[in-house]
N, C-alpha and C. Protein backbone atom coordinates (compact mmCIF):
# COMPACT_ATOMS: atom_id res chain seq x y z
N UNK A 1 -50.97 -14.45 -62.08
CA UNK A 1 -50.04 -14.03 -63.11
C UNK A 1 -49.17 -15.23 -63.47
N UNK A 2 -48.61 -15.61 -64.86
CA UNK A 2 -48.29 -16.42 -65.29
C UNK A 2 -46.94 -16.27 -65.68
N UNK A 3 -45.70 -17.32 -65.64
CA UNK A 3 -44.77 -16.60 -66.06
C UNK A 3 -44.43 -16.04 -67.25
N UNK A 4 -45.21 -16.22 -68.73
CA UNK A 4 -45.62 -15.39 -69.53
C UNK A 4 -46.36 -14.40 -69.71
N UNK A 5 -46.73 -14.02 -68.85
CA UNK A 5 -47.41 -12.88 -68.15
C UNK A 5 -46.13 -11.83 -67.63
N UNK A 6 -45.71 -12.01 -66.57
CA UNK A 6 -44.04 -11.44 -65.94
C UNK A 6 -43.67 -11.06 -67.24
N UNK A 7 -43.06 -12.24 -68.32
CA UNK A 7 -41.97 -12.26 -69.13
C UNK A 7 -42.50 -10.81 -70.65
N UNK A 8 -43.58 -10.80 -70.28
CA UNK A 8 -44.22 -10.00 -71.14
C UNK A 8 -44.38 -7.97 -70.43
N UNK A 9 -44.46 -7.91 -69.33
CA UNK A 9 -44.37 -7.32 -68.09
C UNK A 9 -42.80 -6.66 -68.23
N UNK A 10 -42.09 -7.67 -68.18
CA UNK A 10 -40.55 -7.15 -68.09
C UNK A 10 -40.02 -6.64 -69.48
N UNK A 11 -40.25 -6.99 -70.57
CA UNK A 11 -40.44 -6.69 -71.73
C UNK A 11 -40.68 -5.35 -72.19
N UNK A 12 -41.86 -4.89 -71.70
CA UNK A 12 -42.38 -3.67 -71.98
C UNK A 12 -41.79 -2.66 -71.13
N UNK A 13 -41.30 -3.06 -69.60
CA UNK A 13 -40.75 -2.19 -68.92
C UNK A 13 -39.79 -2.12 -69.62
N UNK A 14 -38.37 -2.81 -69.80
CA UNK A 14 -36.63 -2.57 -70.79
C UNK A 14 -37.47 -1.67 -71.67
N UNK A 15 -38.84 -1.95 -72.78
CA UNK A 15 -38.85 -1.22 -74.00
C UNK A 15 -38.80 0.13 -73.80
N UNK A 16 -39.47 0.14 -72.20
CA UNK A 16 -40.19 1.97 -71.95
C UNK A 16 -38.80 2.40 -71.87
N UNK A 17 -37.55 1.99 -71.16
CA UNK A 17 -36.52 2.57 -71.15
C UNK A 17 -35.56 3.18 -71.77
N UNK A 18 -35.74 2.22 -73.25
CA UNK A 18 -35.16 2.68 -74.47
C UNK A 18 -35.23 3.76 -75.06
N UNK A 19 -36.78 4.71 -75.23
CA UNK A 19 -36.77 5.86 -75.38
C UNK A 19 -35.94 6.99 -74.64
N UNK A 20 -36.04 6.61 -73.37
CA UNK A 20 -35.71 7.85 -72.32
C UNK A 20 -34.48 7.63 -72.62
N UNK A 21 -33.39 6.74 -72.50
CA UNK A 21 -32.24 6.96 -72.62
C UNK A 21 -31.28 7.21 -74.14
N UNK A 22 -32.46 6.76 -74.97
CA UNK A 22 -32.11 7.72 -76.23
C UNK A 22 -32.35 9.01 -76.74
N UNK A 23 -33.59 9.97 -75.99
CA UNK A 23 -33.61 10.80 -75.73
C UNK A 23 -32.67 11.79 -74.98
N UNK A 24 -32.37 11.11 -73.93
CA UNK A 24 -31.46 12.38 -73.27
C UNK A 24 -30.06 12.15 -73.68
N UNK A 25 -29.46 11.19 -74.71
CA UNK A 25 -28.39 11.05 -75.37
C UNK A 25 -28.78 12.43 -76.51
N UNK A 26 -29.85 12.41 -77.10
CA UNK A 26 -30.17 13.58 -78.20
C UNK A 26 -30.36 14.64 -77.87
N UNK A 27 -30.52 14.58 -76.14
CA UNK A 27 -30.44 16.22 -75.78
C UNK A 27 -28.79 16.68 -75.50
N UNK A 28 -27.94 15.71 -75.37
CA UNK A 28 -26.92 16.13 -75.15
C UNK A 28 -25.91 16.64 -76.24
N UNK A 29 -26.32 15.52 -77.64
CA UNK A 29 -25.92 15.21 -78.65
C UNK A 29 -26.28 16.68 -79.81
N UNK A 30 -27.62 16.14 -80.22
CA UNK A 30 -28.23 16.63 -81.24
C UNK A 30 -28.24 16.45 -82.25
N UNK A 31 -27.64 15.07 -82.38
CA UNK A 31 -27.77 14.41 -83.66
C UNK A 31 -28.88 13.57 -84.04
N UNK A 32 -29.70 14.08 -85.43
CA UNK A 32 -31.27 13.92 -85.32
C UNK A 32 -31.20 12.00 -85.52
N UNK A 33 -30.61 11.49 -85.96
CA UNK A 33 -30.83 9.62 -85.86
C UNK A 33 -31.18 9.70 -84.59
N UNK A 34 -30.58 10.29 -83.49
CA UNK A 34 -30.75 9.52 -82.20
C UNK A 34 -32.52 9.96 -81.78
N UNK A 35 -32.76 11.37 -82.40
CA UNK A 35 -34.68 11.65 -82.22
C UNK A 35 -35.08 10.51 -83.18
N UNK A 36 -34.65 10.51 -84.34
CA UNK A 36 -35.47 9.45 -85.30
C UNK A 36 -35.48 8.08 -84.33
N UNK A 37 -34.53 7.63 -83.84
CA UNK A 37 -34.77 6.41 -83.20
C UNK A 37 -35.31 6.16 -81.74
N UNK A 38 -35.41 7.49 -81.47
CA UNK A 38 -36.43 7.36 -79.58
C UNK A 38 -37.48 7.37 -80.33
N UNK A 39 -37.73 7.92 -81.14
CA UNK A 39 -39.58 7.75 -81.78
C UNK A 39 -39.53 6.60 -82.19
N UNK A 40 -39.21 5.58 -82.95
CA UNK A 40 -39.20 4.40 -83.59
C UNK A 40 -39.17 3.58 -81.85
N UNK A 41 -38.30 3.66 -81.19
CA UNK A 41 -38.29 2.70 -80.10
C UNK A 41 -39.77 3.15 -78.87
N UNK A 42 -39.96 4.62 -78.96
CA UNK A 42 -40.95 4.37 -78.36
C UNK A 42 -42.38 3.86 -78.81
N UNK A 43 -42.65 4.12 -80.26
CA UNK A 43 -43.38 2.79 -81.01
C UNK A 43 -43.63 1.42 -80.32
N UNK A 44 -42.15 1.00 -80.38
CA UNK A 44 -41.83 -0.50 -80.54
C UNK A 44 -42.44 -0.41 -78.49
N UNK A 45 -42.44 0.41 -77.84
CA UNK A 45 -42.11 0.26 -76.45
C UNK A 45 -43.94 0.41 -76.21
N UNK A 46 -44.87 1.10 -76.99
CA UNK A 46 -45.97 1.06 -77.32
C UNK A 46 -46.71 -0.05 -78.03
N UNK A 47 -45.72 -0.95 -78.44
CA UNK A 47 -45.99 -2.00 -79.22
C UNK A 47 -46.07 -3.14 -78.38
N UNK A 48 -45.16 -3.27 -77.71
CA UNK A 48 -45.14 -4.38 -76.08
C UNK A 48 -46.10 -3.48 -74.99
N UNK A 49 -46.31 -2.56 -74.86
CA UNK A 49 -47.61 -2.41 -73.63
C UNK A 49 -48.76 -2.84 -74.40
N UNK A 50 -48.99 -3.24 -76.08
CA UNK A 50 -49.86 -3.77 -76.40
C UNK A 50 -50.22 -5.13 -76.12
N UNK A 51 -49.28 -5.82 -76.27
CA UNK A 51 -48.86 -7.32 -76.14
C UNK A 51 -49.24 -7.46 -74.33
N UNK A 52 -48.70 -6.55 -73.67
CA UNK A 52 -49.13 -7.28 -72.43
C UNK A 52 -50.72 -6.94 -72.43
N UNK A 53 -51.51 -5.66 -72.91
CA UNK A 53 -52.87 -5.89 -72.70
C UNK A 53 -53.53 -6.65 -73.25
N UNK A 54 -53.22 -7.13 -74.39
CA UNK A 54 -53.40 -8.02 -75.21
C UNK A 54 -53.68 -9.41 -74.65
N UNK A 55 -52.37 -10.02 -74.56
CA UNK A 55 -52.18 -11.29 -73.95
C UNK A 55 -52.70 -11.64 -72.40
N UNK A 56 -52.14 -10.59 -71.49
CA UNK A 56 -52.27 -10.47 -70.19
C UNK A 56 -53.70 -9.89 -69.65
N UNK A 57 -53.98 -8.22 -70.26
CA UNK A 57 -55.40 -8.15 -69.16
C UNK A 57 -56.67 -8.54 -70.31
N UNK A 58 -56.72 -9.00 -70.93
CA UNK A 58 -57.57 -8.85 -72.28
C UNK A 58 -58.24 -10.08 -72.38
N UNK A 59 -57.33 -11.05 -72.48
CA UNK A 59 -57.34 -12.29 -72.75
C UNK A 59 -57.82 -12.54 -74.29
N UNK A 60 -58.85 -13.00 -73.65
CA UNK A 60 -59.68 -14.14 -75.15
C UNK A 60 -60.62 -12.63 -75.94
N UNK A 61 -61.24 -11.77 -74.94
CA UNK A 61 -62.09 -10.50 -75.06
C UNK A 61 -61.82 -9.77 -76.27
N UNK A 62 -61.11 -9.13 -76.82
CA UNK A 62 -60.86 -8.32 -77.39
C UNK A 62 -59.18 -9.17 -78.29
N UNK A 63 -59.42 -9.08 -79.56
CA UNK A 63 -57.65 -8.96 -80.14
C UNK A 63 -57.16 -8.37 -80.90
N UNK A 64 -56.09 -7.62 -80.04
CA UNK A 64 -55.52 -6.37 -80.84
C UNK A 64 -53.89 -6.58 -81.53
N UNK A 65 -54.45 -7.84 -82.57
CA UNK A 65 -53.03 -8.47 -83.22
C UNK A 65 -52.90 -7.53 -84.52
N UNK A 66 -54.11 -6.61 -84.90
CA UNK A 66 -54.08 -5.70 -85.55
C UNK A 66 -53.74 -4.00 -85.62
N UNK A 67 -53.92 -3.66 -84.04
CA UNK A 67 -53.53 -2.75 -84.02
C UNK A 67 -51.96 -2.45 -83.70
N UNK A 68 -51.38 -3.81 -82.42
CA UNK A 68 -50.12 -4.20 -82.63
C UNK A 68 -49.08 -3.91 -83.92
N UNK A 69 -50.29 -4.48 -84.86
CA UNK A 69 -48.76 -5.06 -86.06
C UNK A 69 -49.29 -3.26 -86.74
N UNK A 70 -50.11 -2.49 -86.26
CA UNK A 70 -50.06 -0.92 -87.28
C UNK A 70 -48.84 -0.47 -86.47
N UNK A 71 -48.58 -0.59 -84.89
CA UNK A 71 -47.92 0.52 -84.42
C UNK A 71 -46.30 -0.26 -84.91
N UNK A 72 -46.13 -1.47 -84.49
CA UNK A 72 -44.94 -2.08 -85.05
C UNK A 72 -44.52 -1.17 -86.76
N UNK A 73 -45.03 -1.47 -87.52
CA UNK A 73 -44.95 -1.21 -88.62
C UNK A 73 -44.66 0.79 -89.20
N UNK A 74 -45.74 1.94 -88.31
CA UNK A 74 -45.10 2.50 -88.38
C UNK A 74 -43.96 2.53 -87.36
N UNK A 75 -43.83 2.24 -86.14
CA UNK A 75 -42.24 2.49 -85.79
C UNK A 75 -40.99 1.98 -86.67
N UNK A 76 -41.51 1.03 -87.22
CA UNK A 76 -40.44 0.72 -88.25
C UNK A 76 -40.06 1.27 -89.67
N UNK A 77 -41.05 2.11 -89.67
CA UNK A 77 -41.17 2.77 -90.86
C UNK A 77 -40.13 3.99 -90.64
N UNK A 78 -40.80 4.77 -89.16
CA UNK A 78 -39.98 5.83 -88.77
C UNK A 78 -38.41 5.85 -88.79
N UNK A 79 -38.22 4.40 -88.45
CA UNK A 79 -36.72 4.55 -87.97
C UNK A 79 -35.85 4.25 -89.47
N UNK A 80 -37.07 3.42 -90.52
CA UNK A 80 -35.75 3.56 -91.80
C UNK A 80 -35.65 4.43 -92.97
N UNK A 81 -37.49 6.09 -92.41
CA UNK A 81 -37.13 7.03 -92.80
C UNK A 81 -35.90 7.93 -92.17
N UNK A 82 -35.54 7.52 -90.63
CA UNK A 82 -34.88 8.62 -90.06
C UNK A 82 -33.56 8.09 -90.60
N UNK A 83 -33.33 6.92 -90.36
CA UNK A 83 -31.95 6.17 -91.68
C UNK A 83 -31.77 6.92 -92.75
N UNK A 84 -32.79 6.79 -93.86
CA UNK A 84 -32.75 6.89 -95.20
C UNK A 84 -32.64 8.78 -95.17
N UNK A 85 -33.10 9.16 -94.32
CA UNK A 85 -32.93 10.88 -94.26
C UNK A 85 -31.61 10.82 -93.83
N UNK A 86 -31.04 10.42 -93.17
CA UNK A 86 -29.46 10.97 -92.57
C UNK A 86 -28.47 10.15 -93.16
N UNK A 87 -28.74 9.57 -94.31
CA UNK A 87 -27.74 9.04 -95.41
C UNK A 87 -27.75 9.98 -96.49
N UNK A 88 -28.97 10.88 -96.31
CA UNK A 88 -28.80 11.84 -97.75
C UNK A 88 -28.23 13.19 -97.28
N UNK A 89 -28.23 13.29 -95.85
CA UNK A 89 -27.67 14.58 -95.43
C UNK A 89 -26.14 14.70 -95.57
């Protein structure tokens, strides 16, 4: 393992976290930005376990710089419909 390997590793673990703790802020809450944005971050947190299979167990084999940049793109989509919805509410 390489230390871009780790650095990619640690990455995806912080990302996985981001959902869960914006989630149980929206169970407490119930204010829908905070669901619009655990879906958008768990995207993005789906988007780095790509990057490490990618880079890390994959290598040269397979490259998934395409399926990466679909899930990036809708999570980003999600989070500036869940924006653009709770500016009109």
């Amino acid at each position: 393992m390489t230390i871009a390997d780790a650095i990619y590793l640690l990455c995806a673990a912080t990302s996985l976290v981001a959902p869960g703790l914006l989630l149980r802020q929206f169970r407490a809450r119930r204010t829908p930005l905070l669901l619009w944005s655990c879906i958008a971050f768990a995207g993005l947190a789906l988007n780095n376990v790509l990057v490490v299979v990618d880079f890390g167990v994959l290598r040269e084999e397979v490259d998934l710089a395409l399926p990466r940049a679909l899930v990036a793109a809708a999570a980003m989509t999600t989070l500036v419909y869940g924006l653009v919805r709770e500016c009109d509410s």
